[in-house]
C-alpha atoms as a PDB file:
ATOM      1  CA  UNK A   1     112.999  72.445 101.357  1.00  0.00           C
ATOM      2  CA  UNK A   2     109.577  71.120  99.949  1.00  0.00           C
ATOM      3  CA  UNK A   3     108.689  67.574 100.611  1.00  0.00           C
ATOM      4  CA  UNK A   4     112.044  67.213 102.501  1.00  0.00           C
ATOM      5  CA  UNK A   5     112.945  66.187 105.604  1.00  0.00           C
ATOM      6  CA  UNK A   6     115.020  68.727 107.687  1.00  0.00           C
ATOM      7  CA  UNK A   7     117.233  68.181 111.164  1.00  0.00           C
ATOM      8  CA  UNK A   8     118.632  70.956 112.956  1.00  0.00           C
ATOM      9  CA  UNK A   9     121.243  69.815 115.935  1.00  0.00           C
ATOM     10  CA  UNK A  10     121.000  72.873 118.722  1.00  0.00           C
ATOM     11  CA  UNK A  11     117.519  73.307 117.161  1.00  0.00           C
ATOM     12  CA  UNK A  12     116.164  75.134 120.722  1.00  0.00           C
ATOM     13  CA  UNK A  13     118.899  78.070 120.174  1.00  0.00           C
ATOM     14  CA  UNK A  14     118.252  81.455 118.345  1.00  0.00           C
ATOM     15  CA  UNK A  15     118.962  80.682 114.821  1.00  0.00           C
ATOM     16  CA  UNK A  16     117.326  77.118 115.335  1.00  0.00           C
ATOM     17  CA  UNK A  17     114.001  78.285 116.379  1.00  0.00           C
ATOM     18  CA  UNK A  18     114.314  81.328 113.705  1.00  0.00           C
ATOM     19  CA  UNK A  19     115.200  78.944 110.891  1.00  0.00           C
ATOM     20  CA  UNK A  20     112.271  76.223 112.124  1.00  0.00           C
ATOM     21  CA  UNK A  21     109.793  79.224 111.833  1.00  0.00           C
ATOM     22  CA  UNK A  22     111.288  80.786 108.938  1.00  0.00           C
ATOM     23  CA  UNK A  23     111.330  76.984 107.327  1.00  0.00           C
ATOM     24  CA  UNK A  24     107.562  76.360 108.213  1.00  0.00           C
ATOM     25  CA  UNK A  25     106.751  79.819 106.944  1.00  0.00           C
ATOM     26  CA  UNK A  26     107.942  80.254 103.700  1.00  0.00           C
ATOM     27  CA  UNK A  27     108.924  76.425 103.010  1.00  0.00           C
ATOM     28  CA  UNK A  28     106.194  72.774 102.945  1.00  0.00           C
ATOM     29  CA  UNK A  29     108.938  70.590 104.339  1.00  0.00           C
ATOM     30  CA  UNK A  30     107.585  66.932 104.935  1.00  0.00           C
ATOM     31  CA  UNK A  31     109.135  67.373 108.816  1.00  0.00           C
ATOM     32  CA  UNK A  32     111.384  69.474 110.383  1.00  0.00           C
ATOM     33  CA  UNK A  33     113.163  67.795 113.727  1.00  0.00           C
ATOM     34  CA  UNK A  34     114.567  69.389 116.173  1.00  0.00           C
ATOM     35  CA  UNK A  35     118.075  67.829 118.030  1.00  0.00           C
ATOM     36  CA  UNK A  36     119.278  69.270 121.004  1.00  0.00           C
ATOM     37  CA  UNK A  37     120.405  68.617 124.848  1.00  0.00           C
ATOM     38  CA  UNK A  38     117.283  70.512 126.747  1.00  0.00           C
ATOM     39  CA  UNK A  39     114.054  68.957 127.198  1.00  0.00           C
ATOM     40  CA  UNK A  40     112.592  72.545 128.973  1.00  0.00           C
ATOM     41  CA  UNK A  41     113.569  74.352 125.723  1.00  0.00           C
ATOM     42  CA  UNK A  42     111.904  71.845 123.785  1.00  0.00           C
ATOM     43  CA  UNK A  43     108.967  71.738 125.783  1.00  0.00           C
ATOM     44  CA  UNK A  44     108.855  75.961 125.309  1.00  0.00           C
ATOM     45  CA  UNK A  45     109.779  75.626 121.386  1.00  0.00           C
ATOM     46  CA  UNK A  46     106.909  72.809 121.809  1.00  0.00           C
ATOM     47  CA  UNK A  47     104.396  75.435 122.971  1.00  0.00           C
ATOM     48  CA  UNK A  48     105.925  78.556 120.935  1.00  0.00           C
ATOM     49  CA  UNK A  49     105.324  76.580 117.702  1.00  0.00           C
ATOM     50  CA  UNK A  50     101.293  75.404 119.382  1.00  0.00           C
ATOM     51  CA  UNK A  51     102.634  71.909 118.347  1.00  0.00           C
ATOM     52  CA  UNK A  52     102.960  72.217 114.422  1.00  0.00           C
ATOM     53  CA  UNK A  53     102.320  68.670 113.422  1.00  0.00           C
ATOM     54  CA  UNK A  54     105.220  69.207 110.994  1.00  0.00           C
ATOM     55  CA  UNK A  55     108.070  69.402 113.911  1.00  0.00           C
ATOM     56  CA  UNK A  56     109.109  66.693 115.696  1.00  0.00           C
ATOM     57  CA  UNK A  57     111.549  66.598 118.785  1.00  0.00           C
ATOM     58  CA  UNK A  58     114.569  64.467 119.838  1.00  0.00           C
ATOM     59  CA  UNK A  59     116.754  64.430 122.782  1.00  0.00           C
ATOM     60  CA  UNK A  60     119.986  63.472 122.571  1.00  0.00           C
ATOM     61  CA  UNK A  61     123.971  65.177 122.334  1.00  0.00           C
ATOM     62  CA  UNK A  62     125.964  65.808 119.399  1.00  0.00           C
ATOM     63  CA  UNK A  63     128.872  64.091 121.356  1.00  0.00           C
ATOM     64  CA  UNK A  64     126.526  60.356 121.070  1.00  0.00           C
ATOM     65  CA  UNK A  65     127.022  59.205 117.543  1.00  0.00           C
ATOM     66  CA  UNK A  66     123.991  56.632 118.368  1.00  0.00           C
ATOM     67  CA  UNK A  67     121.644  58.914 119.032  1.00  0.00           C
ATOM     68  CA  UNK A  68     122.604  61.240 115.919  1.00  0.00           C
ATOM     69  CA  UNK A  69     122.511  58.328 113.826  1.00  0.00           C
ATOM     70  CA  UNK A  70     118.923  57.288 115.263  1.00  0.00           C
ATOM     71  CA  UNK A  71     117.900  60.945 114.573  1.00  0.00           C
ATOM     72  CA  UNK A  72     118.818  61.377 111.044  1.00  0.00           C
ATOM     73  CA  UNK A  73     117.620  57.786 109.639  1.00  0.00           C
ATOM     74  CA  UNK A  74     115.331  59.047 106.706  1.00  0.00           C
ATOM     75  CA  UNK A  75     117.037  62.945 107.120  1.00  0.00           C
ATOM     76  CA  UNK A  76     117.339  64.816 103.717  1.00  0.00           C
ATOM     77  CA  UNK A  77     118.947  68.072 105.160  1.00  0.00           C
ATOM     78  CA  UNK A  78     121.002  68.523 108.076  1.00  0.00           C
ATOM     79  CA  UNK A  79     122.079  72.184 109.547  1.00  0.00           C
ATOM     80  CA  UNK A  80     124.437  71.880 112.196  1.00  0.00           C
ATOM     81  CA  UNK A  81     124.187  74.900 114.769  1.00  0.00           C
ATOM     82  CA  UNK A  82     124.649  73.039 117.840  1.00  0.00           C
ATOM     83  CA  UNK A  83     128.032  74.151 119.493  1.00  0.00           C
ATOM     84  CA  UNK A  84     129.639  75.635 122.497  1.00  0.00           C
ATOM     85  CA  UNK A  85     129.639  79.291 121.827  1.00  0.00           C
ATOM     86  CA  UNK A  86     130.657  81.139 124.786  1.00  0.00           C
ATOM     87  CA  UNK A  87     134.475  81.881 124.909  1.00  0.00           C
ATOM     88  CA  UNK A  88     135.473  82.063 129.016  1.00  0.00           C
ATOM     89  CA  UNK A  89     133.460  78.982 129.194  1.00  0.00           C
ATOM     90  CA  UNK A  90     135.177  77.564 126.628  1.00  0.00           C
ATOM     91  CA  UNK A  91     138.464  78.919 127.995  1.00  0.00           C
ATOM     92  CA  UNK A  92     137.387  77.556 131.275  1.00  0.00           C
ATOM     93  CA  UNK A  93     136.096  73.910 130.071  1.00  0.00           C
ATOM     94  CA  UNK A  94     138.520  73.157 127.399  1.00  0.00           C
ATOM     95  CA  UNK A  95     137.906  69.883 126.982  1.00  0.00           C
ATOM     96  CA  UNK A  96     134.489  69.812 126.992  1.00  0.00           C
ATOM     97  CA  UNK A  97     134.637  72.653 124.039  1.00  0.00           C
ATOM     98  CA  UNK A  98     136.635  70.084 122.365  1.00  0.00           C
ATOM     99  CA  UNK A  99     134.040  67.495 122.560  1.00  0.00           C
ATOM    100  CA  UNK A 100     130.908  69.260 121.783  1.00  0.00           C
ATOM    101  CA  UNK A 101     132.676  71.638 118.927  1.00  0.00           C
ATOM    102  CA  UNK A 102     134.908  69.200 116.923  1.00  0.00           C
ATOM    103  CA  UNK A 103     134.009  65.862 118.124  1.00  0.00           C
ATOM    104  CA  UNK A 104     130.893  66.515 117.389  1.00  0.00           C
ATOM    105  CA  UNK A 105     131.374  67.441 114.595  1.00  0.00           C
ATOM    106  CA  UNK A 106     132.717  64.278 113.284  1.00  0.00           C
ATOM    107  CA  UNK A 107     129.584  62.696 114.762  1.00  0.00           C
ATOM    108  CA  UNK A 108     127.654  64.574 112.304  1.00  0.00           C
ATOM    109  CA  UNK A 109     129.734  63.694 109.858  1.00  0.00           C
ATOM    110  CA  UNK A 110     129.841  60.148 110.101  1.00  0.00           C
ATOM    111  CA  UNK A 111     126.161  60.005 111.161  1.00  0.00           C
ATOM    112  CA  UNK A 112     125.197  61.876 108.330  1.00  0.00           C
ATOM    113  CA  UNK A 113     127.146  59.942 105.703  1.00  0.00           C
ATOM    114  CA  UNK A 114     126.114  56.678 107.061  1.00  0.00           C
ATOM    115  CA  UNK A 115     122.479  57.679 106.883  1.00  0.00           C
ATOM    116  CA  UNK A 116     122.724  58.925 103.497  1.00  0.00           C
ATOM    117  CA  UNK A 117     121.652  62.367 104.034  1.00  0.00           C
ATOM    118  CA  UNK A 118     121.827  64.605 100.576  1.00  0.00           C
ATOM    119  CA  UNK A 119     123.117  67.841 102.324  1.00  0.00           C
ATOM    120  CA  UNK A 120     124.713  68.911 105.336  1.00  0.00           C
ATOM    121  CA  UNK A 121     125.476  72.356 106.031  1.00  0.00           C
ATOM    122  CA  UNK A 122     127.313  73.482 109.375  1.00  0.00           C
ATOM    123  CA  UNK A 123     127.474  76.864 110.933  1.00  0.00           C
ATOM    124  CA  UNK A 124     130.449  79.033 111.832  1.00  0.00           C
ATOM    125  CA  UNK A 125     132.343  82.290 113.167  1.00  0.00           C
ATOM    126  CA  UNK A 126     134.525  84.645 111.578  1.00  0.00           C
ATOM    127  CA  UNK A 127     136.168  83.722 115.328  1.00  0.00           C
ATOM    128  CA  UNK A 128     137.664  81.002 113.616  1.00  0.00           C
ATOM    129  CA  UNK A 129     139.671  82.569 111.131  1.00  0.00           C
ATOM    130  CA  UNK A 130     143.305  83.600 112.968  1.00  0.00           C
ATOM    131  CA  UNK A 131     141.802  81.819 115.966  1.00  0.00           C
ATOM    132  CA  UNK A 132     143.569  83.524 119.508  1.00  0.00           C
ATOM    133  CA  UNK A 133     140.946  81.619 121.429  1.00  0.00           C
ATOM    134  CA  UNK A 134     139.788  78.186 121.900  1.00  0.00           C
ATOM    135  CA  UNK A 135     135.735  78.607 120.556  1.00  0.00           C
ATOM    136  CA  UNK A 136     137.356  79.599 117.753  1.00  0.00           C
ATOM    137  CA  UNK A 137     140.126  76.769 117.169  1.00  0.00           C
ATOM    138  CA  UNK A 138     137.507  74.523 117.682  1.00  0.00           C
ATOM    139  CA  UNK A 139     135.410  76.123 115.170  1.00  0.00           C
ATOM    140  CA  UNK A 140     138.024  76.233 112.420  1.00  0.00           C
ATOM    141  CA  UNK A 141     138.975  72.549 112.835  1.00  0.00           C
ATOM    142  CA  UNK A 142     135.251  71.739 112.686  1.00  0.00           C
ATOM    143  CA  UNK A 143     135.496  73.673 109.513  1.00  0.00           C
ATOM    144  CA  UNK A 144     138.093  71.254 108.228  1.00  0.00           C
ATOM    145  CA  UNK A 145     136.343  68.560 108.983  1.00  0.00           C
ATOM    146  CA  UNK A 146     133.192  69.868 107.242  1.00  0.00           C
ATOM    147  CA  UNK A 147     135.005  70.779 104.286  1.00  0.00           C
ATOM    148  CA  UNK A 148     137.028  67.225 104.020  1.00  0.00           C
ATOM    149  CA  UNK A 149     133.845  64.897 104.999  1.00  0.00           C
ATOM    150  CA  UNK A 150     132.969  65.190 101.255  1.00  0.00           C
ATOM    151  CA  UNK A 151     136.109  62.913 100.741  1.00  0.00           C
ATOM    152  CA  UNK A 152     134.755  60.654 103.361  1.00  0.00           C
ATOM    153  CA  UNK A 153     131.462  60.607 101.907  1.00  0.00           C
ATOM    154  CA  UNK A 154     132.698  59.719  98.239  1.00  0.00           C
ATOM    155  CA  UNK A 155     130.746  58.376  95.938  1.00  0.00           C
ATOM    156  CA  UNK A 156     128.134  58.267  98.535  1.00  0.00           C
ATOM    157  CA  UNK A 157     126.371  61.134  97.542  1.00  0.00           C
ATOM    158  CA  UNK A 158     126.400  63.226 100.836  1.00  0.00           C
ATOM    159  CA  UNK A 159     127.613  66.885 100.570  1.00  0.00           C
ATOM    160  CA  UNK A 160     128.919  68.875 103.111  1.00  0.00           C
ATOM    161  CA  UNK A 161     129.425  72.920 102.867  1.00  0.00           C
ATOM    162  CA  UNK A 162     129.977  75.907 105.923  1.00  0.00           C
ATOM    163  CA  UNK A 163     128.873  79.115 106.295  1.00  0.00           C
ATOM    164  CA  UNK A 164     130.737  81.453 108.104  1.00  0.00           C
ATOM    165  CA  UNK A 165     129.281  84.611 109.474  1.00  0.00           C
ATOM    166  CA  UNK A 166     129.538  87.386 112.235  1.00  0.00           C
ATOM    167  CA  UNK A 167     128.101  88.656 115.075  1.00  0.00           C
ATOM    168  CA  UNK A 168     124.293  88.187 115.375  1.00  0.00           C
ATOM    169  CA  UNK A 169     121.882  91.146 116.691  1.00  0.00           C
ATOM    170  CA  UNK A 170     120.650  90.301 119.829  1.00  0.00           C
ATOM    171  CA  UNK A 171     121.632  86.840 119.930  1.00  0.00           C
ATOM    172  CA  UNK A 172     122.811  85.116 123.515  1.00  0.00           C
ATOM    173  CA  UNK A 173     126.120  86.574 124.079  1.00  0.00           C
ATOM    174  CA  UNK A 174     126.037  89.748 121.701  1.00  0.00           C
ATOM    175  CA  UNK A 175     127.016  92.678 123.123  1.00  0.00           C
ATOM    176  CA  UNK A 176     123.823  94.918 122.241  1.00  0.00           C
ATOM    177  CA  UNK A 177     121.743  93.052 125.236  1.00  0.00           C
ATOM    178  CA  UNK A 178     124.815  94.089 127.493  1.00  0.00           C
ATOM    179  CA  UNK A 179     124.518  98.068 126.295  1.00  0.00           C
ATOM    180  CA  UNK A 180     120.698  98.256 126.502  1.00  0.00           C
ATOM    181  CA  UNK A 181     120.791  96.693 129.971  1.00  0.00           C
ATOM    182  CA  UNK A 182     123.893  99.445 130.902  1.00  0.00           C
ATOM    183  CA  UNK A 183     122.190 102.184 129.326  1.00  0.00           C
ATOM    184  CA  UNK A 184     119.119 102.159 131.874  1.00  0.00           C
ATOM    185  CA  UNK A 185     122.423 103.201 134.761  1.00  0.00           C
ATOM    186  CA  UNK A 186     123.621 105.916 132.325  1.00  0.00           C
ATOM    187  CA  UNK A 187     127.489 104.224 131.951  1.00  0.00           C
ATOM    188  CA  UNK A 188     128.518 101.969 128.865  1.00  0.00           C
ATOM    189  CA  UNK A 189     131.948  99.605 129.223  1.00  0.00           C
ATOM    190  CA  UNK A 190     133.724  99.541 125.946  1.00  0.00           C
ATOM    191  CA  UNK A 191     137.239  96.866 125.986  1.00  0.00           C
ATOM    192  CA  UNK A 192     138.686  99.710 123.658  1.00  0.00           C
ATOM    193  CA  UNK A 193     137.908 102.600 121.441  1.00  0.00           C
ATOM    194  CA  UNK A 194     139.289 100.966 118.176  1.00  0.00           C
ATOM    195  CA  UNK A 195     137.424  97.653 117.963  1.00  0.00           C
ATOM    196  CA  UNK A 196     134.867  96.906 115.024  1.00  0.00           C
ATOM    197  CA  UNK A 197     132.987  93.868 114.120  1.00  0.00           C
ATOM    198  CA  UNK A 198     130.925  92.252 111.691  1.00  0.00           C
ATOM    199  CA  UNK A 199     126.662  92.156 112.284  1.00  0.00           C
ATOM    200  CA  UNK A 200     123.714  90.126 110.878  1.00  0.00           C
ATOM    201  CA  UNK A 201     120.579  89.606 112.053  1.00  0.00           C
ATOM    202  CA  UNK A 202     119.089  86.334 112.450  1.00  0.00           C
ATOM    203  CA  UNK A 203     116.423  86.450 109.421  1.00  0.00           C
ATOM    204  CA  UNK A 204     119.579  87.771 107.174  1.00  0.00           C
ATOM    205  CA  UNK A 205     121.350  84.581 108.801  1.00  0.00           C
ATOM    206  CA  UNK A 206     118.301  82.347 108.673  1.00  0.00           C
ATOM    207  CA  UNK A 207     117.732  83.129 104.606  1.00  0.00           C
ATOM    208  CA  UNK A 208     121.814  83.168 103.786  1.00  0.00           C
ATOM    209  CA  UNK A 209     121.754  79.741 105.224  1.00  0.00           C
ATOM    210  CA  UNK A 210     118.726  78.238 103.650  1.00  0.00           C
ATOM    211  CA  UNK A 211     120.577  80.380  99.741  1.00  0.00           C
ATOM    212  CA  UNK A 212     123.363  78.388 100.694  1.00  0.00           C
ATOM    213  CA  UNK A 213     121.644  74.825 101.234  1.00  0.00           C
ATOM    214  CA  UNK A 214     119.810  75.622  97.807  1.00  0.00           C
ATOM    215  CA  UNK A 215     122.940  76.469  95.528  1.00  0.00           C
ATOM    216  CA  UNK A 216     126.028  74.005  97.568  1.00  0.00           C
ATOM    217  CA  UNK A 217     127.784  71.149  96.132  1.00  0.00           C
ATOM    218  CA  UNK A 218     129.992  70.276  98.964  1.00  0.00           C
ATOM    219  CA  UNK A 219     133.444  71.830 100.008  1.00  0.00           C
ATOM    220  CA  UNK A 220     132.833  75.400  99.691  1.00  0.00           C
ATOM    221  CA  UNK A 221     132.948  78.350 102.633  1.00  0.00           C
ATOM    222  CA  UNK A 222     129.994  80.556 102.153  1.00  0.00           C
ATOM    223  CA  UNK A 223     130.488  84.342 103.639  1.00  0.00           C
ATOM    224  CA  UNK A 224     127.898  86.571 103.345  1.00  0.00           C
ATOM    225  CA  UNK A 225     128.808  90.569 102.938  1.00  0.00           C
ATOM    226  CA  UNK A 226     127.405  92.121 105.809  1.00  0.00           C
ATOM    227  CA  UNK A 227     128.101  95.607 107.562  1.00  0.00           C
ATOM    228  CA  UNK A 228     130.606  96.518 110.328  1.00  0.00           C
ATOM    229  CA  UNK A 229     130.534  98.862 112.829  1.00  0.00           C
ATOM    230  CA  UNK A 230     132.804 100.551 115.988  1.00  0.00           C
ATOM    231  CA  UNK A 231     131.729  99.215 119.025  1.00  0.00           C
ATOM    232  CA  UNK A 232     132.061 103.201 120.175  1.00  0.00           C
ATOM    233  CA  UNK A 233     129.535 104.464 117.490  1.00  0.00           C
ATOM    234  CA  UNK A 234     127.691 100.989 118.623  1.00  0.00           C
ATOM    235  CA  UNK A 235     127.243 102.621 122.291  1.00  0.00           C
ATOM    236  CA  UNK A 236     126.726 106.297 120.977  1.00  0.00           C
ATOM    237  CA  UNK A 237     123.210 104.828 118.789  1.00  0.00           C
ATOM    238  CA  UNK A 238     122.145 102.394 121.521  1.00  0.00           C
ATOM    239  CA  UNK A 239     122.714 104.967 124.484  1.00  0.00           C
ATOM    240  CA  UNK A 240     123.523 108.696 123.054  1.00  0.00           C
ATOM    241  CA  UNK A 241     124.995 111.076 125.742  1.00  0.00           C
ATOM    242  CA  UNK A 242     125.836 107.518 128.146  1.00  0.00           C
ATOM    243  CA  UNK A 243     129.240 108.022 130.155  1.00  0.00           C
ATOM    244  CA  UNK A 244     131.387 105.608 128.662  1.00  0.00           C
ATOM    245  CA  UNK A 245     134.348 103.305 130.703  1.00  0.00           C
ATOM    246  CA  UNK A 246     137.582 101.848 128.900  1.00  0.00           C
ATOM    247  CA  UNK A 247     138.227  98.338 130.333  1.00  0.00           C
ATOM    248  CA  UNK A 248     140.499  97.126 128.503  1.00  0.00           C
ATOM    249  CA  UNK A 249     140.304  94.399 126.058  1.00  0.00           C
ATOM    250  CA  UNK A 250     139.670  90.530 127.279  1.00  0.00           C
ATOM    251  CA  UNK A 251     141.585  87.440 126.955  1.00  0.00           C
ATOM    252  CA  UNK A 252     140.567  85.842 123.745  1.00  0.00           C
ATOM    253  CA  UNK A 253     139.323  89.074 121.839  1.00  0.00           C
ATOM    254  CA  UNK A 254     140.294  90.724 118.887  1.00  0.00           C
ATOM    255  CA  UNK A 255     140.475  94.501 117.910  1.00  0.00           C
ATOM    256  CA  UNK A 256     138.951  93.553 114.716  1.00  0.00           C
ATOM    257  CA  UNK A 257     137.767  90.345 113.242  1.00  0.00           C
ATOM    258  CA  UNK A 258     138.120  88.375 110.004  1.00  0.00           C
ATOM    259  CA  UNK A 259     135.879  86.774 107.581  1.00  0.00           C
ATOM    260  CA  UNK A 260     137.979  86.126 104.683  1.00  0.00           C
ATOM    261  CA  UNK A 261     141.902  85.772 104.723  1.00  0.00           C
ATOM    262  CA  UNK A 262     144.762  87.070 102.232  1.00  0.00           C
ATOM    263  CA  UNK A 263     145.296  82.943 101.807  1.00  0.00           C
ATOM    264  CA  UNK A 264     141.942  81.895 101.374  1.00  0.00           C
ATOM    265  CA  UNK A 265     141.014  85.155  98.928  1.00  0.00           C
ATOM    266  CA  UNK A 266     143.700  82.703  96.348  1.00  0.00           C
ATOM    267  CA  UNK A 267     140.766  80.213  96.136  1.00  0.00           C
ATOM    268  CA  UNK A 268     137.773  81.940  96.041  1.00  0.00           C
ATOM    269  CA  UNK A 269     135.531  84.029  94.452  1.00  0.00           C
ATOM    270  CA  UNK A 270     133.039  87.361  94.691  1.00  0.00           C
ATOM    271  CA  UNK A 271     129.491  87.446  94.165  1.00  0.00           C
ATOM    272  CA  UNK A 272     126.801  90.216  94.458  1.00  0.00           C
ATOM    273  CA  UNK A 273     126.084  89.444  98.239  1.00  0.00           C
ATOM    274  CA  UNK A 274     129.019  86.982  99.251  1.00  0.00           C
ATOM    275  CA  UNK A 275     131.823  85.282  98.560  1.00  0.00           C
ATOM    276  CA  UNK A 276     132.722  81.481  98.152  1.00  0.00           C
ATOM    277  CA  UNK A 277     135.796  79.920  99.184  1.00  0.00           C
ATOM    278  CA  UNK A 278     136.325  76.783  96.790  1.00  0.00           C
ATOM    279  CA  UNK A 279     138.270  73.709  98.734  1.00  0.00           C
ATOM    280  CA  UNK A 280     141.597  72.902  97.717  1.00  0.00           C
ATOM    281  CA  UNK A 281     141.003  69.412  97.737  1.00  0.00           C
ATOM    282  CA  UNK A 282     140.900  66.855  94.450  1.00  0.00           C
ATOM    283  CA  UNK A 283     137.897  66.056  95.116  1.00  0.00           C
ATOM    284  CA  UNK A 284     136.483  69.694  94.061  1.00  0.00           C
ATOM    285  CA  UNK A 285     135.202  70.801  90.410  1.00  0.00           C
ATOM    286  CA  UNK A 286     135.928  74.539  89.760  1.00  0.00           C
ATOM    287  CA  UNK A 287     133.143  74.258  86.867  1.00  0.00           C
ATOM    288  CA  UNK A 288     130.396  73.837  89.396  1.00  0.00           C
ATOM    289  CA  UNK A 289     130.482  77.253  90.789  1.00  0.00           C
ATOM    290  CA  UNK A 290     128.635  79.354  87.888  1.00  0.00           C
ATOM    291  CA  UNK A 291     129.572  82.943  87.802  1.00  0.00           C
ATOM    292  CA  UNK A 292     131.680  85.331  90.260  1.00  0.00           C
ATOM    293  CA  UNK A 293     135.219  87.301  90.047  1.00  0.00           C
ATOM    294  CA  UNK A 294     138.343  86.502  91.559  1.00  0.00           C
ATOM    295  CA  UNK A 295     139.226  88.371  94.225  1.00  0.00           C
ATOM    296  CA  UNK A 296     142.981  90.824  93.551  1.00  0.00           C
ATOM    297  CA  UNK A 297     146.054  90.353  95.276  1.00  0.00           C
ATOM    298  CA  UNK A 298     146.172  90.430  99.098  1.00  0.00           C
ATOM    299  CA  UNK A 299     142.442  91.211  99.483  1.00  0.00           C
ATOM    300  CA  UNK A 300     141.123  90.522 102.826  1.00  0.00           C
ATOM    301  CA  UNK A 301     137.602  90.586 104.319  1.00  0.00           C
ATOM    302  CA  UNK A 302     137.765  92.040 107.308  1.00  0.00           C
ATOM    303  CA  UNK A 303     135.013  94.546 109.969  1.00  0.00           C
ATOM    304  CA  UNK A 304     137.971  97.003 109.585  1.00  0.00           C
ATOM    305  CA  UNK A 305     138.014  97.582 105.957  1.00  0.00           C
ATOM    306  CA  UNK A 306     134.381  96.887 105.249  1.00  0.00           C
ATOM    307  CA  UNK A 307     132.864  98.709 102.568  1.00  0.00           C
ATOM    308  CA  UNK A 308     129.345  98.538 104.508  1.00  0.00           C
ATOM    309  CA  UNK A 309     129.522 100.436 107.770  1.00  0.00           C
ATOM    310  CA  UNK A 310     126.154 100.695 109.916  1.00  0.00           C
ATOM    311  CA  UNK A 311     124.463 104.074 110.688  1.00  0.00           C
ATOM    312  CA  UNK A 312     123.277 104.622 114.240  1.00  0.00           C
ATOM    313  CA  UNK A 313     120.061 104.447 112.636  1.00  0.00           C
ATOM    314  CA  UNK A 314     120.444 101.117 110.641  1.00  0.00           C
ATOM    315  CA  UNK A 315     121.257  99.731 113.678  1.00  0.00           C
ATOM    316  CA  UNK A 316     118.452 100.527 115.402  1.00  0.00           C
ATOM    317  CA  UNK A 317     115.987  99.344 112.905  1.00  0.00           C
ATOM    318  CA  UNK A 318     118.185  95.695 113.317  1.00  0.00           C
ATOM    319  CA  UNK A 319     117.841  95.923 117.016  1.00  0.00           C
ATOM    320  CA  UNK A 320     113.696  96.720 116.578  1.00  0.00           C
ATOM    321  CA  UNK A 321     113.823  93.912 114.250  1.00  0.00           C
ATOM    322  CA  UNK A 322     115.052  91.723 117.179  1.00  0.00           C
ATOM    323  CA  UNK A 323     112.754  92.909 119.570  1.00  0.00           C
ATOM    324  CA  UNK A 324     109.502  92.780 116.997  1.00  0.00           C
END
């Protein structure tokens, strides 16, 4: 990150204002810019960061190739986080999903191979593995696309990689800011008893990414190995002794999630903290990914059969975390 020049599309959400101060904390990037839709959040991110010379801001829409293209002349390192996240919108505005999610995608893409940026590295969901919902068909085509713009790029010299990750604590949308709210009326709504998912908090997130932009070569999947936990014992360590309500679960949601499939465990391999999934594409070199196991016969990586489950007490020092 030192002497480079960073761009972060959807820079005014949660992980783009954690990885901008986590960047201008740790790192001595030559700039850091900041690409996204809102110029009130920019103007707050403006005054949050007291107008570090080091950031600089740009309006403009992942769906307007022009304006990417504009933002990333001299770019070293791109993170894409910008995306439509919230599944009944998504369900609701399909098209517009479409064009933010995967169209934009390929903006990115293009953009960032036509500027010659060195690295790109996109965000994703364990929502779009076995997607039953459009957020996350959207987010495992963009995926593709990530995965196969190293083809595009060629000889070129840009490289383009994903991670792929689970729930964040406390992030817009999570379900912990739903229980803390409920637990102040004394009654908790759980979709069902049996659900688990995958969490991470945003510095974990923040620090897997910036481990992943440091060791990538272009292709790969990173998933980090992260904790599960019931979304019962969830409500039990945010509100112990709260009356709980079965609603049943929503359109779109899964009892558990997935971060790894049986098909893509074939192709990839086990570290300490994570696990890479190589591209089956010509284009990849097994020899540059040092180290690891392969992964045995119908493994599967999924907040069901997790090897990491969260205490109640765990998860309240993530949640603290948050809130400090």
């Amino acid at each position: 990150m030192d002497d480079k020049v960073i761009l972060v599309t959807g820079g005014t959400g949660s992980f783009g204002k954690k990885f901008t101060r986590t960047v201008l904390r740790e790192h001595s990037p030559k700039a850091t810019r900041i690409f996204s839709r809102g110029e009130l959040l920019q103007l707050q991110m403006r005054q949050l960061f007291e107008d570090d010379p080091r950031l600089r801001f740009f309006i403009g829409d992942v769906r307007d190739k022009g304006r990417l293209s504009r933002a990333m002349h001299g770019v070293d390192i791109v993170v894409h986080a910008a995306a439509l996240k919230q599944v009944p919108a998504c369900e609701y505005n399909p098209i517009e999903a479409i064009r933010t999610n995967i169209d934009g995608a390929a903006n990115v893409i293009d953009a960032a191979i036509d500027n010659n940026v060195e690295k790109v590295l996109a965000i994703s969901t364990d929502k779009a593995v076995h997607p039953i919902n459009l957020y996350g068909a959207t987010k495992l085509v963009a995926e593709k696309l990530f995965t196969q713009g190293n083809t595009y790029a060629g000889k070129s010299g840009t490289r383009f990689s994903v991670v792929r990750y689970g729930n964040v604590v406390g992030s817009r949308g999570s379900v912990i800011p739903l229980f803390l709210k409920q637990r102040e009326n004394g009654k908790i709504t759980i979709t069902d008893e049996r659900m688990t998912r995958f969490w991470i908090t945003l510095d974990q997130g923040v620090h897997f990414v910036l481990d992943c932009i440091d060791r990538m070569h272009g292709g790969e999947v990173f998933v980090p190995k992260i904790p599960s936990m019931k979304l019962i014992d969830l409500a039990d360590a945010i509100a112990p002794g709260a009356k709980k309500e079965i609603t049943g679960i929503r359109p779109g949601e899964k009892i558990n999630e997935v971060l790894l499939t049986e098909e893509e465990a074939c192709h990839a391999r086990e570290f300490e903290d994570h696990f890479v999934i190589e591209p089956e594409y010509p284009f990849w070199d097994s020899s540059l990914l040092n180290g690891g196991k392969t992964l045995p016969e119908g493994f599967q990586y999924t907040s069901d059969n997790n090897q990491h489950w969260l205490t109640g007490v765990e998860l309240r020092e993530m949640i603290e975390e948050v809130d400090g």
